[in-house]
Protein backbone atom coordinates (compact mmCIF):
# COMPACT_ATOMS: atom_id res chain seq x y z
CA UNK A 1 0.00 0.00 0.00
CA UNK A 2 3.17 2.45 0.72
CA UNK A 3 4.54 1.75 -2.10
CA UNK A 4 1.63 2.56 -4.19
CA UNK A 5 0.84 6.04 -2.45
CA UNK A 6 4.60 6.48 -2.98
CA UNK A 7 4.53 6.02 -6.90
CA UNK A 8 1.50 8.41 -7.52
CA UNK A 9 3.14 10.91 -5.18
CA UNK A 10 6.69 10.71 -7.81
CA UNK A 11 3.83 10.57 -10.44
CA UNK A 12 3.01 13.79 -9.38
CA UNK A 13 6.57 15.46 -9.53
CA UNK A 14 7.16 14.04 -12.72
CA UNK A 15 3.88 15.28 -14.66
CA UNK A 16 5.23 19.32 -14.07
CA UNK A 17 1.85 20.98 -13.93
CA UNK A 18 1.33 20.51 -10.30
CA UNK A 19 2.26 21.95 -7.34
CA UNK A 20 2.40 19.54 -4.14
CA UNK A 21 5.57 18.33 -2.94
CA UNK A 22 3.96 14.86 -2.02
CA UNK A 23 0.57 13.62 -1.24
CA UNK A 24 -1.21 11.10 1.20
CA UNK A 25 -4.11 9.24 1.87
CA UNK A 26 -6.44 10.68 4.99
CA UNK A 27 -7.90 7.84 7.33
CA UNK A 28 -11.02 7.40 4.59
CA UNK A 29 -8.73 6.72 1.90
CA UNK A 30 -8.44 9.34 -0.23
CA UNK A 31 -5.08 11.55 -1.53
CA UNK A 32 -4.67 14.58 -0.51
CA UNK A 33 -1.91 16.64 -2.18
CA UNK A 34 0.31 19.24 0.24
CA UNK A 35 2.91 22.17 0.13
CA UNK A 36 5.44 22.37 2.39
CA UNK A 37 5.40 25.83 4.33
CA UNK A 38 8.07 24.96 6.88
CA UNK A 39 9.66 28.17 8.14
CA UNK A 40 13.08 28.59 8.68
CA UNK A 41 13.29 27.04 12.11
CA UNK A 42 9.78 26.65 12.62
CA UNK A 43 7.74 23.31 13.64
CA UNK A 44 7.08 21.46 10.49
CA UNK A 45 4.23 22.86 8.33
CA UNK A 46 2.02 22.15 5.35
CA UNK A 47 -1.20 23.78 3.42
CA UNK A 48 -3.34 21.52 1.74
CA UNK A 49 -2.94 22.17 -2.21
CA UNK A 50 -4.39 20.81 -5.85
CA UNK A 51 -3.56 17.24 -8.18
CA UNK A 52 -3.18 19.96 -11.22
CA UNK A 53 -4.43 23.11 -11.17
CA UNK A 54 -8.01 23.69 -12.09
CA UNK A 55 -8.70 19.51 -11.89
CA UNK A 56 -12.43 19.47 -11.17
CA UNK A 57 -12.26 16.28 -9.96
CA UNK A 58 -9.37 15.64 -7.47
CA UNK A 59 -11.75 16.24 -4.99
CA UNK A 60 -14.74 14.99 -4.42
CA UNK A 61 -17.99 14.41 -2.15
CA UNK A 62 -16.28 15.15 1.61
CA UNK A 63 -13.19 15.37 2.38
CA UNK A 64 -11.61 15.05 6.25
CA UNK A 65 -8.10 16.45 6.34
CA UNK A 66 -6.40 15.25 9.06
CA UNK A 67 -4.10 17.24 11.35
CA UNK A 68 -0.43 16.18 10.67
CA UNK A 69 0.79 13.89 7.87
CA UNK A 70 4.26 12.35 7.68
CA UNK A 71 6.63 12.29 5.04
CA UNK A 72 10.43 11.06 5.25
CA UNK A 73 9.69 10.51 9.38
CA UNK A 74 8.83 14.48 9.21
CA UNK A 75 5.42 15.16 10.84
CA UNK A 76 4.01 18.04 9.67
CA UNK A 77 1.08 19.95 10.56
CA UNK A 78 -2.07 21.07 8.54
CA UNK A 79 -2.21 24.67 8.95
CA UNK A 80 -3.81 25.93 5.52
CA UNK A 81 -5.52 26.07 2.65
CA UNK A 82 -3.51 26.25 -0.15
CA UNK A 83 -4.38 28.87 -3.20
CA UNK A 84 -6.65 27.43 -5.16
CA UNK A 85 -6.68 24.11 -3.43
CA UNK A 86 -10.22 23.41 -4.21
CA UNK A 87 -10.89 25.77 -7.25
CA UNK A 88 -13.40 24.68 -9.82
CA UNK A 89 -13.72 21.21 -7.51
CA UNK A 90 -17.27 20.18 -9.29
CA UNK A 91 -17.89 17.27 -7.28
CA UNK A 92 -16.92 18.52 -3.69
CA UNK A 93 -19.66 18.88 -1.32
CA UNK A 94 -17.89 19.01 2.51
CA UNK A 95 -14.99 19.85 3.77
CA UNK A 96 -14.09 19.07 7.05
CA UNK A 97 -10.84 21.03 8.13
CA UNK A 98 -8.77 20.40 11.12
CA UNK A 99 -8.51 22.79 14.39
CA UNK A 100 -5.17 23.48 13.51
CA UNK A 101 -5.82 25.13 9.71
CA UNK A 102 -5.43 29.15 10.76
CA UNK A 103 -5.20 30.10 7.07
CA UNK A 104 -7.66 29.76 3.46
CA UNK A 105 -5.70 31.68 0.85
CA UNK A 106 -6.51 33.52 -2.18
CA UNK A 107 -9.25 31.43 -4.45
CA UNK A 108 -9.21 28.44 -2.29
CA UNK A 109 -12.40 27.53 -3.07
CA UNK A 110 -13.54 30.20 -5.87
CA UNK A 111 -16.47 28.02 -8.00
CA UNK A 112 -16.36 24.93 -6.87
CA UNK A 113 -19.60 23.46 -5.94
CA UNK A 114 -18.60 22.66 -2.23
CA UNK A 115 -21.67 23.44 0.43
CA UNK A 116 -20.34 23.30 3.96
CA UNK A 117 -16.43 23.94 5.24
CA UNK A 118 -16.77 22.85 8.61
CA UNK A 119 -13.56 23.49 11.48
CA UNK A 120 -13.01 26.72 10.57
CA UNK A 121 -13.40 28.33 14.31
CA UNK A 122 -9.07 28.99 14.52
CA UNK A 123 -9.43 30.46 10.92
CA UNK A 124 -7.53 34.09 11.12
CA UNK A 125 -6.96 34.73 7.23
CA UNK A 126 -9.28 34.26 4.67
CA UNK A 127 -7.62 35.12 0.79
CA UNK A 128 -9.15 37.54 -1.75
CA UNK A 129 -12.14 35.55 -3.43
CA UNK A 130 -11.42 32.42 -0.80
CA UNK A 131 -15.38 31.87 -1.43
CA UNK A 132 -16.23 33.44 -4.66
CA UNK A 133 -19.37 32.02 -6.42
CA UNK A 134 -19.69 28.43 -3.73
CA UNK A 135 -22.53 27.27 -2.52
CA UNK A 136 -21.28 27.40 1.29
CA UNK A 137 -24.17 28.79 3.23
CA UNK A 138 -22.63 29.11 6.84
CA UNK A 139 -19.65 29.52 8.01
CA UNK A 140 -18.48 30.23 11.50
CA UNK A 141 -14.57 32.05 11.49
CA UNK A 142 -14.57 33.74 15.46
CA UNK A 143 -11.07 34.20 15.26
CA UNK A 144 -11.06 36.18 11.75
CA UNK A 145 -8.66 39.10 11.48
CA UNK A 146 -8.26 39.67 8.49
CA UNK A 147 -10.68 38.85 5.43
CA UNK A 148 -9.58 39.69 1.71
CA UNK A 149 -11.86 41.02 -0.73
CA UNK A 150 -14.54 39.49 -2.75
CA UNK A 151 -13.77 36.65 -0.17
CA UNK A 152 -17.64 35.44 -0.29
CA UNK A 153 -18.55 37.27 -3.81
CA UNK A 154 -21.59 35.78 -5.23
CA UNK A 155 -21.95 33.19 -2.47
CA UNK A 156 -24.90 31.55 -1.31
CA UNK A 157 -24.10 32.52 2.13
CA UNK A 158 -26.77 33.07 4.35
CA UNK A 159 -25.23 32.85 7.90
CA UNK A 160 -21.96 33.92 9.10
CA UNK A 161 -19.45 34.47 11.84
CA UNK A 162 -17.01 36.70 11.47
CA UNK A 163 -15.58 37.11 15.67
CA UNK A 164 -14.90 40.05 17.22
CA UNK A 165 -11.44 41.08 16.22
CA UNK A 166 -11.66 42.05 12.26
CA UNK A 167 -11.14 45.61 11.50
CA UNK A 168 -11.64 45.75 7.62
CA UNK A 169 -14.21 44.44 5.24
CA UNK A 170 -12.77 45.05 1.75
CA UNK A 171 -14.16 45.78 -1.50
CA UNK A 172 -17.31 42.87 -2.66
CA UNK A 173 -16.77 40.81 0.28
CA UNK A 174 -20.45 39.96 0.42
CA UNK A 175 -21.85 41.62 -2.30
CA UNK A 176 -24.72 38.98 -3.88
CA UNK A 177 -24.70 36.88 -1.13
CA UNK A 178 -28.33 35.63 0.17
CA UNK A 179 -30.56 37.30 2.31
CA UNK A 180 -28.70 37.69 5.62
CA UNK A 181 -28.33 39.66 9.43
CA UNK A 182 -25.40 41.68 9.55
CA UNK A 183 -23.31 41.40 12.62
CA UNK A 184 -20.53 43.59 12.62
CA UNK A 185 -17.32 43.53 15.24
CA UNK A 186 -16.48 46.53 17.52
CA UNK A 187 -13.68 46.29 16.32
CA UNK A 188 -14.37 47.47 12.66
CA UNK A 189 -12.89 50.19 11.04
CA UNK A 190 -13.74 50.07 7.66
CA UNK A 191 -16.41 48.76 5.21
CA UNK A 192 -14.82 48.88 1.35
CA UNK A 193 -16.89 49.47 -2.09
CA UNK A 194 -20.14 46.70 -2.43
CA UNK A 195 -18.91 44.68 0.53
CA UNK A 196 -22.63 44.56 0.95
CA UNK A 197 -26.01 44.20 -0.83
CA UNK A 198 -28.39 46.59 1.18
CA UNK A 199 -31.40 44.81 -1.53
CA UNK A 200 -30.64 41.13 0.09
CA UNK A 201 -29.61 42.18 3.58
CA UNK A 202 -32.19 42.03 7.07
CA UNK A 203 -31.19 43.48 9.90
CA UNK A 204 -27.83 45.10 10.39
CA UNK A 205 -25.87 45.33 13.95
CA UNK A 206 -22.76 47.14 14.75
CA UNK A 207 -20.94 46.83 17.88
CA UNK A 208 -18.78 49.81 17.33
CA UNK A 209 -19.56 52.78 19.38
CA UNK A 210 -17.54 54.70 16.80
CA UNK A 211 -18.85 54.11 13.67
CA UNK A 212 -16.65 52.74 11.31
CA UNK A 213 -15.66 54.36 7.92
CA UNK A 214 -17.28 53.51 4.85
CA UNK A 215 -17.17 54.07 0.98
CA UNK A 216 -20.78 55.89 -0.57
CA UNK A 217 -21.92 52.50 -2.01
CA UNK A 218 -20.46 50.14 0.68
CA UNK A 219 -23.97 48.73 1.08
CA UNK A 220 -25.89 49.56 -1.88
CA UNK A 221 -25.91 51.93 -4.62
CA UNK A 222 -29.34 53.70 -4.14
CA UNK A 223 -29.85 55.27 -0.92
CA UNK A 224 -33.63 54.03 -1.03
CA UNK A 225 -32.56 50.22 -0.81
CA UNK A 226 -30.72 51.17 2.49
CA UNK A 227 -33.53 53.03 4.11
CA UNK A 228 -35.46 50.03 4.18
CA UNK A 229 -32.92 48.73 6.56
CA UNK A 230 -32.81 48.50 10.38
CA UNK A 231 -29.36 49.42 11.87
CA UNK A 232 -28.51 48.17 15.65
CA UNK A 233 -25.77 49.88 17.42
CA UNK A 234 -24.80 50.18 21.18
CA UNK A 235 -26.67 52.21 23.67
CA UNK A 236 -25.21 56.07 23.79
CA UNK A 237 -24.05 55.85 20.56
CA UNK A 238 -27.03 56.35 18.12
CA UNK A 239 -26.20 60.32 17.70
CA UNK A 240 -23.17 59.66 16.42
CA UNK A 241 -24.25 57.15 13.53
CA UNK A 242 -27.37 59.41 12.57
CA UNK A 243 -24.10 61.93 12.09
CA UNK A 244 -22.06 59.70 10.47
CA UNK A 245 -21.76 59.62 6.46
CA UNK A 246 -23.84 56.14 4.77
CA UNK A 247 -24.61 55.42 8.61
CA UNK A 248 -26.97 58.52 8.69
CA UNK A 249 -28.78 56.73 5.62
CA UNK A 250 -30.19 53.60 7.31
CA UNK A 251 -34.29 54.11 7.46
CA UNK A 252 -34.16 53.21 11.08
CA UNK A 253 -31.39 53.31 14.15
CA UNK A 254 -32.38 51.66 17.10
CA UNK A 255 -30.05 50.70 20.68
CA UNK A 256 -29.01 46.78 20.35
CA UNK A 257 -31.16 45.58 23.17
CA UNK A 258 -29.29 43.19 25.96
């Protein structure tokens, strides 16, 4: 059995259009290919990558990735998802990532049909279209800190997470995502260009006390989609959003109720 996981992983060197350093098979059986993101004289690292870049089907139904893998008595830890690791994936459906992944890079999932990432709760990064056009519809990332643009473009998203310590929402992070309640983190600063889309959005919360900075069209682009809109904010701090540019805009602004 080794020695068979061992010739597809030399397969995969050979062929030139791919990008792990080896591959192994998770406790269900199935390859997974990996990078090796070792630091210079860091614990030993990997990020889960692709077969060939833009294979739809080197991953399918769910997927478990396990923890650590070993290669060359080396144990080396899970802790990402590689760019484009899943991209175009047309036959994925779950992944289930372990506690130790802290990183999903740029396009890691960007139109594959996958519907549920689950184990993302120690998730700090999340690339620039990590999400784009998926079919996830929840997603839970407490520990987010920083979240690139477009990350969830065109998403079927309906719930999310996104913690309490992000303090920038870039350009089209959300934009054409499903209908949704907006939670946003004291500790936001900014809101970029169509991070949101006022037309699909319900309720909107916002934990700062200070409201955050936003672009003209960082929720919609006609001021009579957001007036429909309910905005939540903390008690003693209303004035200053009725004052504040877009804030000022929202058709209602109530106190977040304990």
């Amino acid at each position: 059995m080794k020695r068979i996981i061992s010739i597809l992983c030399i397969a995969c060197a050979v062929l030139g259009a791919q990008a792990s350093d080896f591959c192994r098979k998770n406790a269900d059986g199935k390859i997974i290919y990996y990078n090796i993101t070792t630091q210079k004289g860091g614990k030993p690292t990997v990020s889960v990558t692709f077969f060939q870049e833009g294979d739809a089907f080197t991953y399918k139904d769910t997927l478990n990735v396990p923890e650590t893998v070993t290669r060359k008595e080396v144990t080396y830890t899970v802790t990402a998802v590689g760019k484009r690791a899943f991209y175009y994936s047309n036959s994925l459906q779950v992944v289930n990532l372990p506690k130790t992944v802290t990183k999903i890079e740029d396009e890691a999932f960007k139109m594959s049909t996958v519907q549920a990432v689950n184990g993302t709760q120690n998730v700090e990064t999340v690339g620039i279209e990590a999400f784009y056009s998926t079919q996830v519809k929840s997603i839970e990332l407490p520990a987010l800190k920083k979240l690139g643009k477009m990350a969830f473009f065109e998403c079927d998203l309906k719930h999310f997470d996104i913690g309490s310590n992000l303090e920038r929402i870039e350009e089209g992070t959300f934009n054409f995502s499903k209908e949704y309640r907006v939670k946003l983190p004291a500790t936001l600063k900014y809101v970029g260009k169509k991070a949101f889309d006022a037309q699909r959005m319900a309720d909107v919360y916002c934990f700062g006390t200070v409201p955050p900075k936003c672009e003209p069209n960082s929720f919609c682009e006609k001021l009579s989609d957001l007036r429909s809109l309910v905005l939540h904010v903390p008690a003693g701090s209303r004035s200053a959003y009725e004052n504040a540019p877009v804030w000022q805009d929202f058709g209602t602004i109530v106190d977040i109720k304990e």
